[in-house]
N, C-alpha and C. Protein backbone atom coordinates (compact mmCIF):
# COMPACT_ATOMS: atom_id res chain seq x y z
N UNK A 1 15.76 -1.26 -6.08
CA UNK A 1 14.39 -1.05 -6.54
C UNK A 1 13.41 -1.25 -5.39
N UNK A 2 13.33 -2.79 -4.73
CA UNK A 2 12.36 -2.60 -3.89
C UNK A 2 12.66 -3.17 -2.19
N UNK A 3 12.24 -2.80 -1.86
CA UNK A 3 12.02 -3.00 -0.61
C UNK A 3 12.44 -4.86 0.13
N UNK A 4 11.72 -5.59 -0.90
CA UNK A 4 11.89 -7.36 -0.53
C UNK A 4 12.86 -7.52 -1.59
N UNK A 5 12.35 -7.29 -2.36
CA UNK A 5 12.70 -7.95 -3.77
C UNK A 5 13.21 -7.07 -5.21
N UNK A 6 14.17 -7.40 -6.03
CA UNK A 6 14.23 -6.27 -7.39
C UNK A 6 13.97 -7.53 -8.76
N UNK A 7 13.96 -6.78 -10.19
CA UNK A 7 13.51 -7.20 -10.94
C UNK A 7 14.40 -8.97 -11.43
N UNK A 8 15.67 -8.73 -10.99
CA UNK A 8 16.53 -9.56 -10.74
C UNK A 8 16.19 -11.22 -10.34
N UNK A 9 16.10 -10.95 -8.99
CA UNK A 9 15.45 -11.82 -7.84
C UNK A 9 14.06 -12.44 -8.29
N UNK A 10 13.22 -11.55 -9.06
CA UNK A 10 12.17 -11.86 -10.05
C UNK A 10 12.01 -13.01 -11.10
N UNK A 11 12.97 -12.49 -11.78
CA UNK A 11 13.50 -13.38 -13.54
C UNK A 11 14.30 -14.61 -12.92
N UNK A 12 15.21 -15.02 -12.02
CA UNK A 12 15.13 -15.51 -11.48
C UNK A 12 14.47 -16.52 -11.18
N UNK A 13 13.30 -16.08 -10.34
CA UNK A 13 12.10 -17.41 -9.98
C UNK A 13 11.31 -18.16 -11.44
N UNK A 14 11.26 -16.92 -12.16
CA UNK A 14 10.13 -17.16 -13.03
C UNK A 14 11.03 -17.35 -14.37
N UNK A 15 12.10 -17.41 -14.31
CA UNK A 15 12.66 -17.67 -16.01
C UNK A 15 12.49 -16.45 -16.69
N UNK A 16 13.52 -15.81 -17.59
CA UNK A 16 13.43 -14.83 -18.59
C UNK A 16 12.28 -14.75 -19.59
N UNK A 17 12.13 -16.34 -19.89
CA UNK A 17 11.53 -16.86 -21.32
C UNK A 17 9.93 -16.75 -20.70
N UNK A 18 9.53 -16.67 -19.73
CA UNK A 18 8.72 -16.80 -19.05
C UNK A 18 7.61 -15.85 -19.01
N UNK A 19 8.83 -14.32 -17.93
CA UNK A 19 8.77 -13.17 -17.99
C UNK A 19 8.39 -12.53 -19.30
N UNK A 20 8.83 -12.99 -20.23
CA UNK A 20 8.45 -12.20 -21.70
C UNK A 20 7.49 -12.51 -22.39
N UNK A 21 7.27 -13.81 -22.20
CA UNK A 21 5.88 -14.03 -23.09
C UNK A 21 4.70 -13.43 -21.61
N UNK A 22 4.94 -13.48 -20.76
CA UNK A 22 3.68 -12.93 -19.69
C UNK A 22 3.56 -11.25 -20.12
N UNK A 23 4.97 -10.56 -19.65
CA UNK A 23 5.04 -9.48 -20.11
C UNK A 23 4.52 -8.67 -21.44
N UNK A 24 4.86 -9.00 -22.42
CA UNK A 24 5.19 -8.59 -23.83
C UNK A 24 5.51 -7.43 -23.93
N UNK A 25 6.52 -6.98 -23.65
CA UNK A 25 7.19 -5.69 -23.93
C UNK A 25 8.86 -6.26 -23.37
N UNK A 26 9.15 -4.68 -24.07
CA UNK A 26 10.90 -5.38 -23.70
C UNK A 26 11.72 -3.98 -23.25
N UNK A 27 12.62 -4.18 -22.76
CA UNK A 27 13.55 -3.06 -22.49
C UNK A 27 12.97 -2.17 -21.99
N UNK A 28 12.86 -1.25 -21.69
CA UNK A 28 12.64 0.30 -20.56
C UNK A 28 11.25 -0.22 -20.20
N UNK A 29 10.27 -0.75 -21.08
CA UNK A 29 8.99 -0.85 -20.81
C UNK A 29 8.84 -1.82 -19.76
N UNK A 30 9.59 -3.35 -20.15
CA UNK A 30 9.46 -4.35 -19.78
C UNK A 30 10.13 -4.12 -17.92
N UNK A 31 10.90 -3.41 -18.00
CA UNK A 31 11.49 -2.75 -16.60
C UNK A 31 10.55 -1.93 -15.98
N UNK A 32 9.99 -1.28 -16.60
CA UNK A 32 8.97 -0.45 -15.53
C UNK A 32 7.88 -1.03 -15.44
N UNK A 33 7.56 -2.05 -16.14
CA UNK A 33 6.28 -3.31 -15.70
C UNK A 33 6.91 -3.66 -14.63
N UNK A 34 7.97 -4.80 -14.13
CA UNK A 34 8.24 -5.14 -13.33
C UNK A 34 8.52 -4.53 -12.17
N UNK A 35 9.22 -3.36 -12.12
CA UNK A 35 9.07 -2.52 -10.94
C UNK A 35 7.48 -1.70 -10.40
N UNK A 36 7.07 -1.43 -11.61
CA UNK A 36 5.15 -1.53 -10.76
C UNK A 36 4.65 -2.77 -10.52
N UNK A 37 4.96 -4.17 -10.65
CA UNK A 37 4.58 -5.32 -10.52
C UNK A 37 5.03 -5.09 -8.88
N UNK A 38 6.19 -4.95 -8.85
CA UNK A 38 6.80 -5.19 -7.61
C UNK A 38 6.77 -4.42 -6.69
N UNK A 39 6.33 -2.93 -7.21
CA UNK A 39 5.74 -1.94 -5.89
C UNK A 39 4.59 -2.53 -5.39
N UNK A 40 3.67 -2.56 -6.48
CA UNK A 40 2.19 -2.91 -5.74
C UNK A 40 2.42 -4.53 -4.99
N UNK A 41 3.15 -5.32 -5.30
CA UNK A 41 3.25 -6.36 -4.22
C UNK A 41 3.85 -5.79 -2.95
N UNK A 42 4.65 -5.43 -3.06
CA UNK A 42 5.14 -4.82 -1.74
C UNK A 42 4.83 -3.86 -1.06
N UNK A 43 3.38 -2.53 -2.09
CA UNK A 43 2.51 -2.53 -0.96
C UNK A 43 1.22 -3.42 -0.35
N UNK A 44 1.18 -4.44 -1.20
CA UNK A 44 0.31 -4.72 -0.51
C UNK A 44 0.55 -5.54 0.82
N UNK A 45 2.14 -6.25 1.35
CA UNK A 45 2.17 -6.69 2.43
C UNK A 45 2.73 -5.49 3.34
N UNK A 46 2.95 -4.19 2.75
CA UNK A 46 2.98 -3.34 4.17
C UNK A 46 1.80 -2.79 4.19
N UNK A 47 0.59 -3.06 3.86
CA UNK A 47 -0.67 -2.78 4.38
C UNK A 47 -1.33 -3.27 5.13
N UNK A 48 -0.95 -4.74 5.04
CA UNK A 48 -1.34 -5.96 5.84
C UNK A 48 -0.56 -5.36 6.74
N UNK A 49 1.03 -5.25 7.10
CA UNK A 49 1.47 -5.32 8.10
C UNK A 49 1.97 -4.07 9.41
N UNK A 50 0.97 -2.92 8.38
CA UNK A 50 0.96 -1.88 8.83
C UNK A 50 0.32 -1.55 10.30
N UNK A 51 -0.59 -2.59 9.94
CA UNK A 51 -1.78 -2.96 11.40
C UNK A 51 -0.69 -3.02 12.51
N UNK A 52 0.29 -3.52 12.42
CA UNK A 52 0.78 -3.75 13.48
C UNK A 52 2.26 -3.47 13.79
N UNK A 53 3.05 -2.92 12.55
CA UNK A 53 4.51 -2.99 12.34
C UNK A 53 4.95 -1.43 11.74
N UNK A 54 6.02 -0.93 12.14
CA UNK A 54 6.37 0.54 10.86
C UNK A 54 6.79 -0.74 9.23
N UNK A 55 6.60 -0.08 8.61
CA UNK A 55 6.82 -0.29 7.47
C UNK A 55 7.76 0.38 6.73
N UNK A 56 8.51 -0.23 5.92
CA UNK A 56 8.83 -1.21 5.21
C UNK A 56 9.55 -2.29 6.41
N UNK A 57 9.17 -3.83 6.85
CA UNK A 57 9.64 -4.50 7.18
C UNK A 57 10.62 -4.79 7.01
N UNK A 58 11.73 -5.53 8.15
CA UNK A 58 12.99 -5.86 7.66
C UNK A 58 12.59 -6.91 6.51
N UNK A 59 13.97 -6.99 5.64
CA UNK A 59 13.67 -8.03 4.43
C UNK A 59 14.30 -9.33 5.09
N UNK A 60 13.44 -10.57 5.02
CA UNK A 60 14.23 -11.91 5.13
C UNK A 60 13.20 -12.95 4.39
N UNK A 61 13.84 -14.04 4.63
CA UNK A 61 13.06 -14.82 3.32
C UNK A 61 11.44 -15.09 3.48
N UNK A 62 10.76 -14.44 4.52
CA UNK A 62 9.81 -14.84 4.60
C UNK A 62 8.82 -13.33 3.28
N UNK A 63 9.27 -12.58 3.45
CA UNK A 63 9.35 -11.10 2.83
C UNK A 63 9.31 -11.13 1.27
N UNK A 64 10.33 -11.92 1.47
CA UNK A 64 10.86 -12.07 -0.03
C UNK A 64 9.75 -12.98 -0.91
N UNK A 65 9.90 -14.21 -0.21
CA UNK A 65 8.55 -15.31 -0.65
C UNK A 65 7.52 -14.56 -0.73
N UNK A 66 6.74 -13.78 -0.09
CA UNK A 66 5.50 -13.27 -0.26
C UNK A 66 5.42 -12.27 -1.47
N UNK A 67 6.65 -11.27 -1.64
CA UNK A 67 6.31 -10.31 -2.93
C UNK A 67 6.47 -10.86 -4.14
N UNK A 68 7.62 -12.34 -4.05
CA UNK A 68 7.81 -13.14 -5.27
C UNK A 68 6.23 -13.49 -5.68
N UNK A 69 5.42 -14.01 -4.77
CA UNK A 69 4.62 -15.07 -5.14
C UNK A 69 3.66 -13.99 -5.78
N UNK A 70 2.88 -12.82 -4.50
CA UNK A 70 2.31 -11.69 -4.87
C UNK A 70 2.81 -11.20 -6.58
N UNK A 71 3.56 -10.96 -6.64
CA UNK A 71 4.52 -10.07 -8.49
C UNK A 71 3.86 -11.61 -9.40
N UNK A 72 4.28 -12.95 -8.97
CA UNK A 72 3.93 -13.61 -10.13
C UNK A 72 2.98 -13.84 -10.15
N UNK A 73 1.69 -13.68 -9.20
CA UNK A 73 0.24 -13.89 -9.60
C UNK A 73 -0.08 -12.87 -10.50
N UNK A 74 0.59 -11.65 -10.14
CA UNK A 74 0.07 -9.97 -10.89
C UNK A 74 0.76 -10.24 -11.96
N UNK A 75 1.44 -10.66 -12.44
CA UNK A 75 2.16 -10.90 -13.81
C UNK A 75 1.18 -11.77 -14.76
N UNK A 76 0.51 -13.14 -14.18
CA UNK A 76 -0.23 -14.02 -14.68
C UNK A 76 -1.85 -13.28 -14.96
N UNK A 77 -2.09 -12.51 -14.09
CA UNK A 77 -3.42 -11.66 -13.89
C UNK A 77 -3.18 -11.53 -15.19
N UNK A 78 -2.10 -10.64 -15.66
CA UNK A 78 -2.24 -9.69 -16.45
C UNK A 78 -1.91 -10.19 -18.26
N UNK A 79 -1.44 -11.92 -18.06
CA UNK A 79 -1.00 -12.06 -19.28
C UNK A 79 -1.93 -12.64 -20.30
N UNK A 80 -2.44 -12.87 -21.56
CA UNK A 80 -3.01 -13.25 -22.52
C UNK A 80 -4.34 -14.59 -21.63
N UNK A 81 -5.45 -14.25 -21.43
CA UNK A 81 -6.89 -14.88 -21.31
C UNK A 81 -6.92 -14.43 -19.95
N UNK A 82 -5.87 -13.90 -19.13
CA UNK A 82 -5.91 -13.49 -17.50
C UNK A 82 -6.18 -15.18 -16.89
N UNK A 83 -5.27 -16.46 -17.44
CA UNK A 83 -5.81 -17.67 -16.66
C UNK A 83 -4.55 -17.64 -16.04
N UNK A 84 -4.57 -17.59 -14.25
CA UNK A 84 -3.86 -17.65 -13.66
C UNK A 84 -3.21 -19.32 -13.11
N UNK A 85 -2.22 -20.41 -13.38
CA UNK A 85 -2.23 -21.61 -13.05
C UNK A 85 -2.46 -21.62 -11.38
N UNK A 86 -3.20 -23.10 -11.13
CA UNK A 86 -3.73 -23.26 -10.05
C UNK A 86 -2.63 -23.29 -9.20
N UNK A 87 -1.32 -23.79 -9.72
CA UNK A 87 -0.60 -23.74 -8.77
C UNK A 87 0.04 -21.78 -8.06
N UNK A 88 0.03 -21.09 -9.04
CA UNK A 88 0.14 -19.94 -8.58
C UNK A 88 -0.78 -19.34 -7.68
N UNK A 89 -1.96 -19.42 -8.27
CA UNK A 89 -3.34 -19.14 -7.45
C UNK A 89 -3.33 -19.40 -5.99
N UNK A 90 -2.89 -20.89 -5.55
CA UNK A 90 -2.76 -21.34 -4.45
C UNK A 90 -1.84 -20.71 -3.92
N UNK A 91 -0.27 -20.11 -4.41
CA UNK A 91 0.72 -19.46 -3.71
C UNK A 91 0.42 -18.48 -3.04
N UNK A 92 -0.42 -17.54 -4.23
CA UNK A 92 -1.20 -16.32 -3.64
C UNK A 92 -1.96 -16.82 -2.40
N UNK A 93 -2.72 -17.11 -2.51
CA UNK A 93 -3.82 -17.03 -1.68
C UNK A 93 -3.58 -17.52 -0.63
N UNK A 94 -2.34 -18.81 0.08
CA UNK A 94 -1.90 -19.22 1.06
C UNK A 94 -0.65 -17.54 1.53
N UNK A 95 -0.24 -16.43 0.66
CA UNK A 95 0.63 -15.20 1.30
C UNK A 95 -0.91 -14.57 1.63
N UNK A 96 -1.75 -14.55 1.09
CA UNK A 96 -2.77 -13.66 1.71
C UNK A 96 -3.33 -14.00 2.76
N UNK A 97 -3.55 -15.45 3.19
CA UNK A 97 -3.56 -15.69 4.24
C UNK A 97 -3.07 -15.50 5.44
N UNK A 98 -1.66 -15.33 5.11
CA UNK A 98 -0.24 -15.72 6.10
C UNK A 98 -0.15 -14.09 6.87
N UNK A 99 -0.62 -13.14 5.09
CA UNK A 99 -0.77 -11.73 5.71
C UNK A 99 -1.94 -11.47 6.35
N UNK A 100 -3.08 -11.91 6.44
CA UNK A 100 -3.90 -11.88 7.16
C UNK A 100 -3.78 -11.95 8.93
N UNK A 101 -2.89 -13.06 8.50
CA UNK A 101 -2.69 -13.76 10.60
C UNK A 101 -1.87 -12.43 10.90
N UNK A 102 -0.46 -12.22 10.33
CA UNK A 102 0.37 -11.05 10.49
C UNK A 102 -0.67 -9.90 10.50
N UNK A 103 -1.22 -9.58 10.18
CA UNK A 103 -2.32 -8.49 10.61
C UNK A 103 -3.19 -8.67 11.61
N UNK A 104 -3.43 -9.71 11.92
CA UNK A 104 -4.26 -10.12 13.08
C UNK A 104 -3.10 -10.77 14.43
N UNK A 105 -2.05 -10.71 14.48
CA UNK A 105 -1.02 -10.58 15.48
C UNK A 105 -0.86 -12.14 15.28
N UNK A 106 -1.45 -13.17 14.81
CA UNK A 106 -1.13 -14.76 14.62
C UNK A 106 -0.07 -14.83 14.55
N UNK A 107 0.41 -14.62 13.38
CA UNK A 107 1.88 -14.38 12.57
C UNK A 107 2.86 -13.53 13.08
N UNK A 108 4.45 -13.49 13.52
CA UNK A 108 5.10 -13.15 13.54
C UNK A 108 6.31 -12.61 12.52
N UNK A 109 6.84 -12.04 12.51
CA UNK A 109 8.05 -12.36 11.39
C UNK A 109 9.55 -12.20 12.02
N UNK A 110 9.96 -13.37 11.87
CA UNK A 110 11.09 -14.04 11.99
C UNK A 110 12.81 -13.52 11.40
N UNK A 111 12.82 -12.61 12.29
CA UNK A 111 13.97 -11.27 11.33
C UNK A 111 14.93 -11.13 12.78
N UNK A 112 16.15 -10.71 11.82
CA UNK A 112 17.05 -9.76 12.63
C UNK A 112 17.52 -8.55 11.96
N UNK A 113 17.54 -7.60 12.44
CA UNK A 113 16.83 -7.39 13.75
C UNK A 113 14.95 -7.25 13.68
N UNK A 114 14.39 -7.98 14.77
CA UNK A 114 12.86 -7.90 14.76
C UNK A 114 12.57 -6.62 14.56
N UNK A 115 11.34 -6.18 13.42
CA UNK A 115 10.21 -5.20 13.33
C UNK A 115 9.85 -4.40 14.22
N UNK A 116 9.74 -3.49 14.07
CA UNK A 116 9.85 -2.15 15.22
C UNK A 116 7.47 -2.46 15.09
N UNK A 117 7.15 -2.25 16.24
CA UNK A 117 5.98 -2.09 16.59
C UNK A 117 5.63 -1.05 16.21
N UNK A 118 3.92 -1.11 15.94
CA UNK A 118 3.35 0.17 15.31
C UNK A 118 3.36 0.96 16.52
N UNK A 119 3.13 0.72 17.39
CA UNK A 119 3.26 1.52 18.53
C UNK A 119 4.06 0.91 20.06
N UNK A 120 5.37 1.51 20.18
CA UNK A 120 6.14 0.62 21.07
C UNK A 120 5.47 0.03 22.62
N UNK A 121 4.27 1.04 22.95
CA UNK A 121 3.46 0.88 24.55
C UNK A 121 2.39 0.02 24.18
N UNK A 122 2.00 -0.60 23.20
CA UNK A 122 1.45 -1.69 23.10
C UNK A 122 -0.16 -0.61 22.07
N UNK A 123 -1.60 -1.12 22.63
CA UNK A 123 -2.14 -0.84 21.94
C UNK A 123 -3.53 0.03 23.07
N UNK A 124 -3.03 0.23 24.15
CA UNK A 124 -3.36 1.18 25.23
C UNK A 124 -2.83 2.38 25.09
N UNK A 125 -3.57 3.22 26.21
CA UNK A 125 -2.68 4.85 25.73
C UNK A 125 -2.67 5.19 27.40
N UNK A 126 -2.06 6.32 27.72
CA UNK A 126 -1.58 6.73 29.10
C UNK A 126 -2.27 8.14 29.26
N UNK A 127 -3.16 8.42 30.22
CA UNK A 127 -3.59 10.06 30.53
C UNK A 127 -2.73 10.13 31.43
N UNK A 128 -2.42 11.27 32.05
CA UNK A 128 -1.78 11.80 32.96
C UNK A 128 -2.26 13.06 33.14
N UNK A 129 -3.26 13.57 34.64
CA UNK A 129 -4.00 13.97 35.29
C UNK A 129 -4.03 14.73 36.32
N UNK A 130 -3.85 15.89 36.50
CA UNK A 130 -4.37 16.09 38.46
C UNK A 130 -4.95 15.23 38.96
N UNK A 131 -5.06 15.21 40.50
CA UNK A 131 -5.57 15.02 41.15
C UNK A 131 -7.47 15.41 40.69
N UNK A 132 -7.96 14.50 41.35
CA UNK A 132 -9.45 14.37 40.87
C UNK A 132 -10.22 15.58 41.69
N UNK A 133 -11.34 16.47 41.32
CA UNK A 133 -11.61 17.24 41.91
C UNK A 133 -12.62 17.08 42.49
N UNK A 134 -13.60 16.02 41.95
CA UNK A 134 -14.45 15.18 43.17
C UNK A 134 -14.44 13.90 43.28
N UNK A 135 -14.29 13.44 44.40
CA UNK A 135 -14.28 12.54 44.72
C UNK A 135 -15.07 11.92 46.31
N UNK A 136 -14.85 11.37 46.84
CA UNK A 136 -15.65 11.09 48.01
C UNK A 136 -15.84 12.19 49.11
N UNK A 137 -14.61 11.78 49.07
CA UNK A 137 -14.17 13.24 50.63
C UNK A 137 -14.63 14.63 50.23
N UNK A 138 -14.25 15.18 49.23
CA UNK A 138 -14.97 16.45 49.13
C UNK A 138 -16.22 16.49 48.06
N UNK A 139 -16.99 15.23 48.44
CA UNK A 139 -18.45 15.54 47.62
C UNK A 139 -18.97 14.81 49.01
N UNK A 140 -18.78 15.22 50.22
CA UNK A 140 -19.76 14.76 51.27
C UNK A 140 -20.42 15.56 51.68
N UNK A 141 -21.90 15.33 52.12
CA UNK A 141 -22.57 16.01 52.35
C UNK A 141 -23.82 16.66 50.48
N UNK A 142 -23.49 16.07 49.76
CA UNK A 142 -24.11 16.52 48.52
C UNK A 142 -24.81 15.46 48.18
């Protein structure tokens, strides 16, 4: 299913019993909630990390932690009064951070094999030119 994480790896963190009362739907429905839960988390850290990386990043646990935490805030967003617990709130908002630095080159990510660069020559570019057609020597006398 996704890229970090599947619906699996999900239910998992958050308990079945959990998942369903947040959710409320079941079977085919309750599956394609979670896999749009889990796309839009996982685009939102290759947007962050697009700044600087091809995307989709290798997956390792740092990857994984961020779309978990990302999917269960969007799960809580979305369940009965939209009151998200403080402790989730804080999860979020310390991966949005973390994606922030990773967008701003702070952050690294810690993979094998390391993330291919958005651009392998860095963030300069190369002309390549004739020879200059004025220059000292033949602008003397002007």
């Amino acid at each position: 299913m996704g890229n970090y994480i599947d619906s699996t790896l999900l239910t998992e963190r958050m308990t079945e019993s959990r998942l369903d009362s947040l959710c409320k739907v079941s079977g085919t429905a309750k599956t394609a909630l979670l896999e749009s839960v889990i796309t839009r988390a996982e685009s939102l850290i290759d947007g962050y990390a697009a700044t600087r990386y091809q995307t989709p990043l290798p997956s390792n646990d740092l990857t994984e932690e961020w779309a978990l935490a990302i999917a269960e805030y969007e799960l809580y967003k979305r369940g009965a009064g939209a009151e998200v617990p403080p402790k989730i709130k804080q999860s979020y908002d310390g991966t949005i951070a973390l994606l922030k630095d990773l967008s701003a080159g702070i952050l690294t990510i810690p993979s094998d094999p390391k993330p291919e660069p958005l651009n392998s020559s860095g963030s300069s570019i190369t002309v390549k030119s004739s020879d200059a057609l004025m220059n000292d020597e033949n602008m003397h006398g002007f």
